[in-house]
PDB file of N, CA and C in Angstrom:
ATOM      1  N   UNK A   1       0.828  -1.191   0.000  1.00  0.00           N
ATOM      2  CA  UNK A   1       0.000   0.000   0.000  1.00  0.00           C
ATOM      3  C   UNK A   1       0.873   1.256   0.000  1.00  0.00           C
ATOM      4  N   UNK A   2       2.109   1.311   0.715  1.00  0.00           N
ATOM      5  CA  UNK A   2       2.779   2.409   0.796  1.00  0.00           C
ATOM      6  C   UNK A   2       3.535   3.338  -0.388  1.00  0.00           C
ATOM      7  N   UNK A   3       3.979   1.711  -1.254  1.00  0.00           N
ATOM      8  CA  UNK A   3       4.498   2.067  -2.774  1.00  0.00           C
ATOM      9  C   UNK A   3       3.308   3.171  -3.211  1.00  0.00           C
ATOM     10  N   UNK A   4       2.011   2.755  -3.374  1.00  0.00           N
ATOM     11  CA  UNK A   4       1.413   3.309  -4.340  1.00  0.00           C
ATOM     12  C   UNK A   4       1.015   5.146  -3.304  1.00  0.00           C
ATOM     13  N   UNK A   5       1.567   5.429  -2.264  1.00  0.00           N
ATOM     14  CA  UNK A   5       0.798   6.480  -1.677  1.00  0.00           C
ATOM     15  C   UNK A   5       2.294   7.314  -2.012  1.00  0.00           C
ATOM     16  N   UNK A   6       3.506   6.426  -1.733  1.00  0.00           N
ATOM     17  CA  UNK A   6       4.717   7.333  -2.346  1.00  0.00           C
ATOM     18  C   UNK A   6       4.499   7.835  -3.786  1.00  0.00           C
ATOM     19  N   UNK A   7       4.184   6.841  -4.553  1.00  0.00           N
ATOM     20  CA  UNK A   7       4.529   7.395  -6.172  1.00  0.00           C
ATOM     21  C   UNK A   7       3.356   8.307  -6.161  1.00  0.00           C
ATOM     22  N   UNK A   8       1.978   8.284  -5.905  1.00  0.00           N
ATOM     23  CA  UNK A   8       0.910   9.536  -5.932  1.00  0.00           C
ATOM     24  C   UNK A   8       1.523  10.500  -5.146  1.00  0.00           C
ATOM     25  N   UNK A   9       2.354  10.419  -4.058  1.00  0.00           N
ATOM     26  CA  UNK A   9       3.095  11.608  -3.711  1.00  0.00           C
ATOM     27  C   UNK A   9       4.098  12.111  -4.261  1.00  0.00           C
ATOM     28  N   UNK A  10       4.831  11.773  -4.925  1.00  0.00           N
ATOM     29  CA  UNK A  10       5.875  11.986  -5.757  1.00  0.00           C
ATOM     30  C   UNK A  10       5.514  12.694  -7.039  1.00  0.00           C
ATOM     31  N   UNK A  11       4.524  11.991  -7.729  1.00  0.00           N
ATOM     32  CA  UNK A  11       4.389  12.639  -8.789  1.00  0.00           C
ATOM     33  C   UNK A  11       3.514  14.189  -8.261  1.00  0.00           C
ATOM     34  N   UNK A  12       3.384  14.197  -7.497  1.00  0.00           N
ATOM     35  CA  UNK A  12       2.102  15.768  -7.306  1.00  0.00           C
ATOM     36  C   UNK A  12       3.654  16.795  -7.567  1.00  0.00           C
ATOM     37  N   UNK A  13       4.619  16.817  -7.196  1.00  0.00           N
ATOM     38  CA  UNK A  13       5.853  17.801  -7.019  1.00  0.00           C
ATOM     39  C   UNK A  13       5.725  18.841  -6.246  1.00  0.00           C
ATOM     40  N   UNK A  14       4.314  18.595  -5.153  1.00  0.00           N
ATOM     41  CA  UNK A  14       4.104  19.606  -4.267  1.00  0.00           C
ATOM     42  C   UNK A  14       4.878  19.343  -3.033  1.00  0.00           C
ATOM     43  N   UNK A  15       5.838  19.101  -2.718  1.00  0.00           N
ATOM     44  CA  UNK A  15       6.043  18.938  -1.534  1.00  0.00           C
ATOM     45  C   UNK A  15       7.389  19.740  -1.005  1.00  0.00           C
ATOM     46  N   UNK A  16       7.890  19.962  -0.002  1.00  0.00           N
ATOM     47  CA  UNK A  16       8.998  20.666   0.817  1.00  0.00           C
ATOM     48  C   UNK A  16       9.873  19.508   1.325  1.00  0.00           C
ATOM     49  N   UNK A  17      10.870  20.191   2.133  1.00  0.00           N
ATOM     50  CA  UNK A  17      11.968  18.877   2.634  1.00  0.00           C
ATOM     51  C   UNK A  17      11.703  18.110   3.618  1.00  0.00           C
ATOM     52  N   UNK A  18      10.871  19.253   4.629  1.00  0.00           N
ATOM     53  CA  UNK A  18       9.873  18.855   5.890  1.00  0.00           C
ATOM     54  C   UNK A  18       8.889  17.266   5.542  1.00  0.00           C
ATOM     55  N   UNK A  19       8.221  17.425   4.161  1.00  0.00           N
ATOM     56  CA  UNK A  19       7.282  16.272   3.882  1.00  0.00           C
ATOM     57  C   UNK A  19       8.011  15.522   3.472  1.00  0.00           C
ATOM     58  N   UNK A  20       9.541  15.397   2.538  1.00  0.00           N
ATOM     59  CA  UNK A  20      10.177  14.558   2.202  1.00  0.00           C
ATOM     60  C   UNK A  20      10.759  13.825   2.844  1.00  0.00           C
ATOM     61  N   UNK A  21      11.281  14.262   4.399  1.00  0.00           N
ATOM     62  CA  UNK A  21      11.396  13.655   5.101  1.00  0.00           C
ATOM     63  C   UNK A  21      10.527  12.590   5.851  1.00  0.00           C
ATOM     64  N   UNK A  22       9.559  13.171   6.026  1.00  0.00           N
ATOM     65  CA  UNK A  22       8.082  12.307   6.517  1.00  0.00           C
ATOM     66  C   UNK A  22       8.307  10.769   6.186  1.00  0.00           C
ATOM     67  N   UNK A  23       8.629  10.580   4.450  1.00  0.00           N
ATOM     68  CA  UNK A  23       8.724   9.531   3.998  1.00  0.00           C
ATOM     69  C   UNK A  23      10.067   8.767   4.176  1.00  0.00           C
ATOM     70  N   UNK A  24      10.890   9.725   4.126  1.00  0.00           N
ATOM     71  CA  UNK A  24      12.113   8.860   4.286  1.00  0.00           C
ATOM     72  C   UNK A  24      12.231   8.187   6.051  1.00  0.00           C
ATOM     73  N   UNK A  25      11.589   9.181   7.013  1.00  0.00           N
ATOM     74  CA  UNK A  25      11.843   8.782   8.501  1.00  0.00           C
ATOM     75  C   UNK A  25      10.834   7.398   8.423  1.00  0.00           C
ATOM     76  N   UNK A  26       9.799   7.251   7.748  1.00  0.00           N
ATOM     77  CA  UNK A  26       8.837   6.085   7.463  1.00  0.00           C
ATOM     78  C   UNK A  26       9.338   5.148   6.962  1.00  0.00           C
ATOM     79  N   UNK A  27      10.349   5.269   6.163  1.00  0.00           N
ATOM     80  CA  UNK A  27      11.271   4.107   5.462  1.00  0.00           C
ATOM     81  C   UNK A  27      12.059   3.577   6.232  1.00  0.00           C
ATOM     82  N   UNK A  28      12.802   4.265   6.804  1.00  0.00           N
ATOM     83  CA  UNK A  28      13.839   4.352   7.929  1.00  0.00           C
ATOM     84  C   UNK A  28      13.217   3.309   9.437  1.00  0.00           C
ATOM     85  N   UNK A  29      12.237   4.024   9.730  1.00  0.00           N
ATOM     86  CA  UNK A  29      11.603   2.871  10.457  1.00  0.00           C
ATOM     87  C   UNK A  29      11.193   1.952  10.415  1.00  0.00           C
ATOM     88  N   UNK A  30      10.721   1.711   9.393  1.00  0.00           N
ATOM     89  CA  UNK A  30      10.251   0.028   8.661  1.00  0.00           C
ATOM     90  C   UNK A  30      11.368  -0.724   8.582  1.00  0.00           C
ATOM     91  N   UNK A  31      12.915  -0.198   8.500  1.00  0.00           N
ATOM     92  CA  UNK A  31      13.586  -0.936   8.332  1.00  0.00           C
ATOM     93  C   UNK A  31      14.486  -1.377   9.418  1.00  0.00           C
ATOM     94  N   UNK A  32      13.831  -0.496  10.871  1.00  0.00           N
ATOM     95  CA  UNK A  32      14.386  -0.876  11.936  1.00  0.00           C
ATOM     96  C   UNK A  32      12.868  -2.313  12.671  1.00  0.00           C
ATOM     97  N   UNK A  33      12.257  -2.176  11.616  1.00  0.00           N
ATOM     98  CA  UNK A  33      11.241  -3.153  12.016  1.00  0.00           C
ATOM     99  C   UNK A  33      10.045  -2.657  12.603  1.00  0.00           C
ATOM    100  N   UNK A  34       9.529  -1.550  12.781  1.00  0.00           N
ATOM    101  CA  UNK A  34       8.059  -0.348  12.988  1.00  0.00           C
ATOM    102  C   UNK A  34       7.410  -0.593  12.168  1.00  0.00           C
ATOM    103  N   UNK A  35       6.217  -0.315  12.056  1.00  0.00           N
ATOM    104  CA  UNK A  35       5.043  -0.297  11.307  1.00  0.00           C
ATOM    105  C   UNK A  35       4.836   1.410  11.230  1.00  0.00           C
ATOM    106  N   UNK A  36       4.520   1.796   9.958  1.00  0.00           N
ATOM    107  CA  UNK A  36       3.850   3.255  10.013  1.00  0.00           C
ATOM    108  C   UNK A  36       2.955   2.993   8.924  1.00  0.00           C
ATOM    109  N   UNK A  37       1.785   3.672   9.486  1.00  0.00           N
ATOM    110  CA  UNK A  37       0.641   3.435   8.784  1.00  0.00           C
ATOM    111  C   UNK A  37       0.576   4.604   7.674  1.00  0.00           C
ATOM    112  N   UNK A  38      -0.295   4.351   6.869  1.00  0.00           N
ATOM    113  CA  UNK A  38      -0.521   5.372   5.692  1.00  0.00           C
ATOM    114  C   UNK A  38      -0.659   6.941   6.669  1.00  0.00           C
ATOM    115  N   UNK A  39      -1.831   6.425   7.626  1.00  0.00           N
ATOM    116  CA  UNK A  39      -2.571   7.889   7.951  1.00  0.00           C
ATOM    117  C   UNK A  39      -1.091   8.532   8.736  1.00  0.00           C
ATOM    118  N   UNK A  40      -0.411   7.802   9.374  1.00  0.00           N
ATOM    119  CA  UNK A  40       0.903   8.448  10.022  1.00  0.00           C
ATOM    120  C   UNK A  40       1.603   9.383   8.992  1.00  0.00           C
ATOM    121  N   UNK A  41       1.791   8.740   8.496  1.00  0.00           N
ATOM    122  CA  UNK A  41       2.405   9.393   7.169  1.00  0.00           C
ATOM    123  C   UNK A  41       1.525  10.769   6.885  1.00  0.00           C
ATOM    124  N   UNK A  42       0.375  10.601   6.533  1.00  0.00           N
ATOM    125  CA  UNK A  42      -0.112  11.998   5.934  1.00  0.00           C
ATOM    126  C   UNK A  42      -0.322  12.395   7.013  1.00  0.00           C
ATOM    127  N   UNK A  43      -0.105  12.451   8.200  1.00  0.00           N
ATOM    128  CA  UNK A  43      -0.112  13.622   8.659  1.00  0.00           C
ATOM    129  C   UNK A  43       0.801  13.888   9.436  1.00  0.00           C
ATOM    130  N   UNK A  44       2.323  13.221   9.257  1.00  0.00           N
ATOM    131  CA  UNK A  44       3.257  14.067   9.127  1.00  0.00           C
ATOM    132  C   UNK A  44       3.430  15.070   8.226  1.00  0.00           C
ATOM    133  N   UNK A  45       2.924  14.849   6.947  1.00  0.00           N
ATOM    134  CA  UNK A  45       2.777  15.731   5.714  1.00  0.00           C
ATOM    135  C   UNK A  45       1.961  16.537   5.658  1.00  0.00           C
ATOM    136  N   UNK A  46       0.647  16.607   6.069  1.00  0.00           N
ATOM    137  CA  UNK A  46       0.107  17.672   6.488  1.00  0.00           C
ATOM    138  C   UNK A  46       0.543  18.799   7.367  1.00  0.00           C
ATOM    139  N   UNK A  47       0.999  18.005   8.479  1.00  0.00           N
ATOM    140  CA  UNK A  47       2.195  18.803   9.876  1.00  0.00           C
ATOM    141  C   UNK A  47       3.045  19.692   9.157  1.00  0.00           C
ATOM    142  N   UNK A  48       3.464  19.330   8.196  1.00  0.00           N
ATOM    143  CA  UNK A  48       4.563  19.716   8.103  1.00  0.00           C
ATOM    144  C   UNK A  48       4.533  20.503   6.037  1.00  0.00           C
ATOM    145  N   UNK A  49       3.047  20.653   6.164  1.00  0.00           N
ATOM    146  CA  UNK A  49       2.835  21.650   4.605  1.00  0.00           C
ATOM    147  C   UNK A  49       3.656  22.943   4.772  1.00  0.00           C
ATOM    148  N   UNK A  50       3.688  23.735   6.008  1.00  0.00           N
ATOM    149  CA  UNK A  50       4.655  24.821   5.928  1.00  0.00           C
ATOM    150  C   UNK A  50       5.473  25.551   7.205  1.00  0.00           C
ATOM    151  N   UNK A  51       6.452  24.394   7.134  1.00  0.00           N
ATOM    152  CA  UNK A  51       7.362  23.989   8.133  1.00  0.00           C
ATOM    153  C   UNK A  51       7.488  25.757   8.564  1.00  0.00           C
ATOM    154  N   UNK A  52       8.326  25.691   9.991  1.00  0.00           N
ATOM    155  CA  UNK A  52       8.891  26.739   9.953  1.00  0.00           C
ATOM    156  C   UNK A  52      10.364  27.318   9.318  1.00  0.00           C
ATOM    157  N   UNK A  53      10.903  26.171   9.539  1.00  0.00           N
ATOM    158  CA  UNK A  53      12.470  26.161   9.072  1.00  0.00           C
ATOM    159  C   UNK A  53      12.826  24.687   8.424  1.00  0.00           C
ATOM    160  N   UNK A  54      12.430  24.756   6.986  1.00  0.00           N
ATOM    161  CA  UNK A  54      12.559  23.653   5.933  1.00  0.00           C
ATOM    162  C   UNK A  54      13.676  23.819   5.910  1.00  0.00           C
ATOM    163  N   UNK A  55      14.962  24.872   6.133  1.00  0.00           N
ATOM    164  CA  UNK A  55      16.857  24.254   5.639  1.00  0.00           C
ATOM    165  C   UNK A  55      17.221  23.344   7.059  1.00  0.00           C
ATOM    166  N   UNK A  56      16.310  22.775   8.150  1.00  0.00           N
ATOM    167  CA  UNK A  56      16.824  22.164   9.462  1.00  0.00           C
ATOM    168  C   UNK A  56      16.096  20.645   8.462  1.00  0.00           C
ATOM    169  N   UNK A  57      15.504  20.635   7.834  1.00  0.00           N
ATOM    170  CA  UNK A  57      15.033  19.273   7.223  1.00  0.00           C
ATOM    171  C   UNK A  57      16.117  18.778   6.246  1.00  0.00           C
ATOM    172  N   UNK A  58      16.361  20.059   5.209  1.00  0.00           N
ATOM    173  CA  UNK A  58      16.741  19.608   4.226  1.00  0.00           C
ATOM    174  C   UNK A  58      18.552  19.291   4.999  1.00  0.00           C
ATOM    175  N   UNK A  59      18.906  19.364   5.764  1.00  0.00           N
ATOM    176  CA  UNK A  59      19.702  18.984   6.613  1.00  0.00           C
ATOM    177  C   UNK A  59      19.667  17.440   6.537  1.00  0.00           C
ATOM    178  N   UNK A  60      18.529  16.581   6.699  1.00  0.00           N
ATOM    179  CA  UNK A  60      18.811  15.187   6.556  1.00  0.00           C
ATOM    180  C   UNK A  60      18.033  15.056   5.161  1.00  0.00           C
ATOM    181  N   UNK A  61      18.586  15.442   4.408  1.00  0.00           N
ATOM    182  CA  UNK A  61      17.948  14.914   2.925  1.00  0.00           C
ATOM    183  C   UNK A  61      18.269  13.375   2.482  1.00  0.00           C
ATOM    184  N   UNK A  62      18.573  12.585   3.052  1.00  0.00           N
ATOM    185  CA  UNK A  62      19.042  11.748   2.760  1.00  0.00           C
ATOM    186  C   UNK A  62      19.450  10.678   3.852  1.00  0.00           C
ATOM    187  N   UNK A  63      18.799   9.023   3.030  1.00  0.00           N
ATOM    188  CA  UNK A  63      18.892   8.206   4.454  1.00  0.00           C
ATOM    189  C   UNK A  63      19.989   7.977   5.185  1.00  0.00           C
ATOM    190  N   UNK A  64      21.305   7.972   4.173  1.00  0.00           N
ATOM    191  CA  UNK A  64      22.507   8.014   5.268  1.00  0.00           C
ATOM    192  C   UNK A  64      22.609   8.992   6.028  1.00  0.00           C
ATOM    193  N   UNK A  65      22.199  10.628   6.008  1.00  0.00           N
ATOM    194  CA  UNK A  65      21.921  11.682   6.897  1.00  0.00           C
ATOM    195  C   UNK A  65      21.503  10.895   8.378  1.00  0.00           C
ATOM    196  N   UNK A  66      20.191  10.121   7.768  1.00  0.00           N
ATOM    197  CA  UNK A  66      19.004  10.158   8.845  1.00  0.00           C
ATOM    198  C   UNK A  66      19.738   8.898   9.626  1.00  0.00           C
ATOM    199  N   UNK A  67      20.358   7.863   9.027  1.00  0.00           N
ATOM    200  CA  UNK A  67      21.156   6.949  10.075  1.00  0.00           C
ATOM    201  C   UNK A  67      22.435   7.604  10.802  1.00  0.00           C
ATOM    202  N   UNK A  68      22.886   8.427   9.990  1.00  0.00           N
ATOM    203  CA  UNK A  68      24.265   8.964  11.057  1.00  0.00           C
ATOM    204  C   UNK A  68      23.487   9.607  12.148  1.00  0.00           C
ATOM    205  N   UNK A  69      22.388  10.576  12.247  1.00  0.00           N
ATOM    206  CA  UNK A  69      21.683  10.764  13.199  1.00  0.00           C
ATOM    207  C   UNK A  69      20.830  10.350  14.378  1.00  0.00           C
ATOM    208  N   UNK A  70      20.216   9.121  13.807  1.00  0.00           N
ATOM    209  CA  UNK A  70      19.211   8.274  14.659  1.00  0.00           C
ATOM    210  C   UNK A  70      19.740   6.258  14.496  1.00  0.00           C
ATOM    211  N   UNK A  71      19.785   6.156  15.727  1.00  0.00           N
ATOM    212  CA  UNK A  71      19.805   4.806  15.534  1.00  0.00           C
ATOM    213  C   UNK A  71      18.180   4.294  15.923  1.00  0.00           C
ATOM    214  N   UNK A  72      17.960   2.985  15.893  1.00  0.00           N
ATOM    215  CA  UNK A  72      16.561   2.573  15.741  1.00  0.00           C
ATOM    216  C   UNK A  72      16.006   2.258  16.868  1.00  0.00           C
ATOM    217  N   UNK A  73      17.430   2.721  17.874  1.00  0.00           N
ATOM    218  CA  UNK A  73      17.243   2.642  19.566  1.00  0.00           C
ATOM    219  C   UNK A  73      16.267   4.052  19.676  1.00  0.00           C
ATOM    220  N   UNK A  74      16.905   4.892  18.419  1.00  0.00           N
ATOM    221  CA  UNK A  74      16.421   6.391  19.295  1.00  0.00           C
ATOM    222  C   UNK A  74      15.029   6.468  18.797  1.00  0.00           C
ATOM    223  N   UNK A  75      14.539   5.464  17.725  1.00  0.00           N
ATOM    224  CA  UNK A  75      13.326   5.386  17.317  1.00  0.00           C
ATOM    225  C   UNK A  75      11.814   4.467  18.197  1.00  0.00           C
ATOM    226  N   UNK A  76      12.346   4.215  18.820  1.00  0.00           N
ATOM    227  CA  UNK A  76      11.678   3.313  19.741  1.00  0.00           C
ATOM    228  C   UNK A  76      10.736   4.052  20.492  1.00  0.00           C
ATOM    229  N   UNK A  77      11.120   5.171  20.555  1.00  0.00           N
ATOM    230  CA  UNK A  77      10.580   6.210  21.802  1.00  0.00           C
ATOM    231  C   UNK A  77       8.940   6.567  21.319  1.00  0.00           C
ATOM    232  N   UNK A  78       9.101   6.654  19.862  1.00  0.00           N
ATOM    233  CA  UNK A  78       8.014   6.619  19.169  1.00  0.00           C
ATOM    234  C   UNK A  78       7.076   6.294  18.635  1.00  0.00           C
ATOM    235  N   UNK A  79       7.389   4.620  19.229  1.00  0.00           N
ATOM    236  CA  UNK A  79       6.689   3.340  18.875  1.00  0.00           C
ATOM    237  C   UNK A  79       6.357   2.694  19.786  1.00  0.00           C
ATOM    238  N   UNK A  80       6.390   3.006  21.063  1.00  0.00           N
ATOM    239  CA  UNK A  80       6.030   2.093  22.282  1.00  0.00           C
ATOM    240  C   UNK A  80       4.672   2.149  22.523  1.00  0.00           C
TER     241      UNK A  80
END
């Protein structure tokens, strides 16, 4: 289900670094073994339609960013 809510998100080209992240921290957790549901997702993306400070996102543009930063210990906090 998630493939198809990324590529309808992807193709819109509406989005900021704040929402791009949304998806990548969702990836990121699935692969520490979390579940994130669709609706999690959109509304991190909603949260985050007009961040205050999108250059602190675009800061982890990228999943090796987001692992040098978070291990899946520090993700836990968010899943209990």
């Amino acid at each position: 289900m998630r493939v198809w809510w990324i590529a309808a998100w992807a193709l819109t080209g509406c989005s900021n670094p704040c929402q791009s992240l949304c998806v990548r921290m969702a990836d990121y957790a699935a692969e520490c073994g979390y579940s994130v549901s669709d609706a999690d997702i959109d509304a991190c993306v909603a949260d985050n339609a007009s961040p205050d400070d999108p250059a602190v996102c675009r800061d982890f543009g990228n999943a090796e960013q987001i692992r040098d930063e978070w291990t899946c210990d520090d993700l836990a906090i968010y899943f209990e």
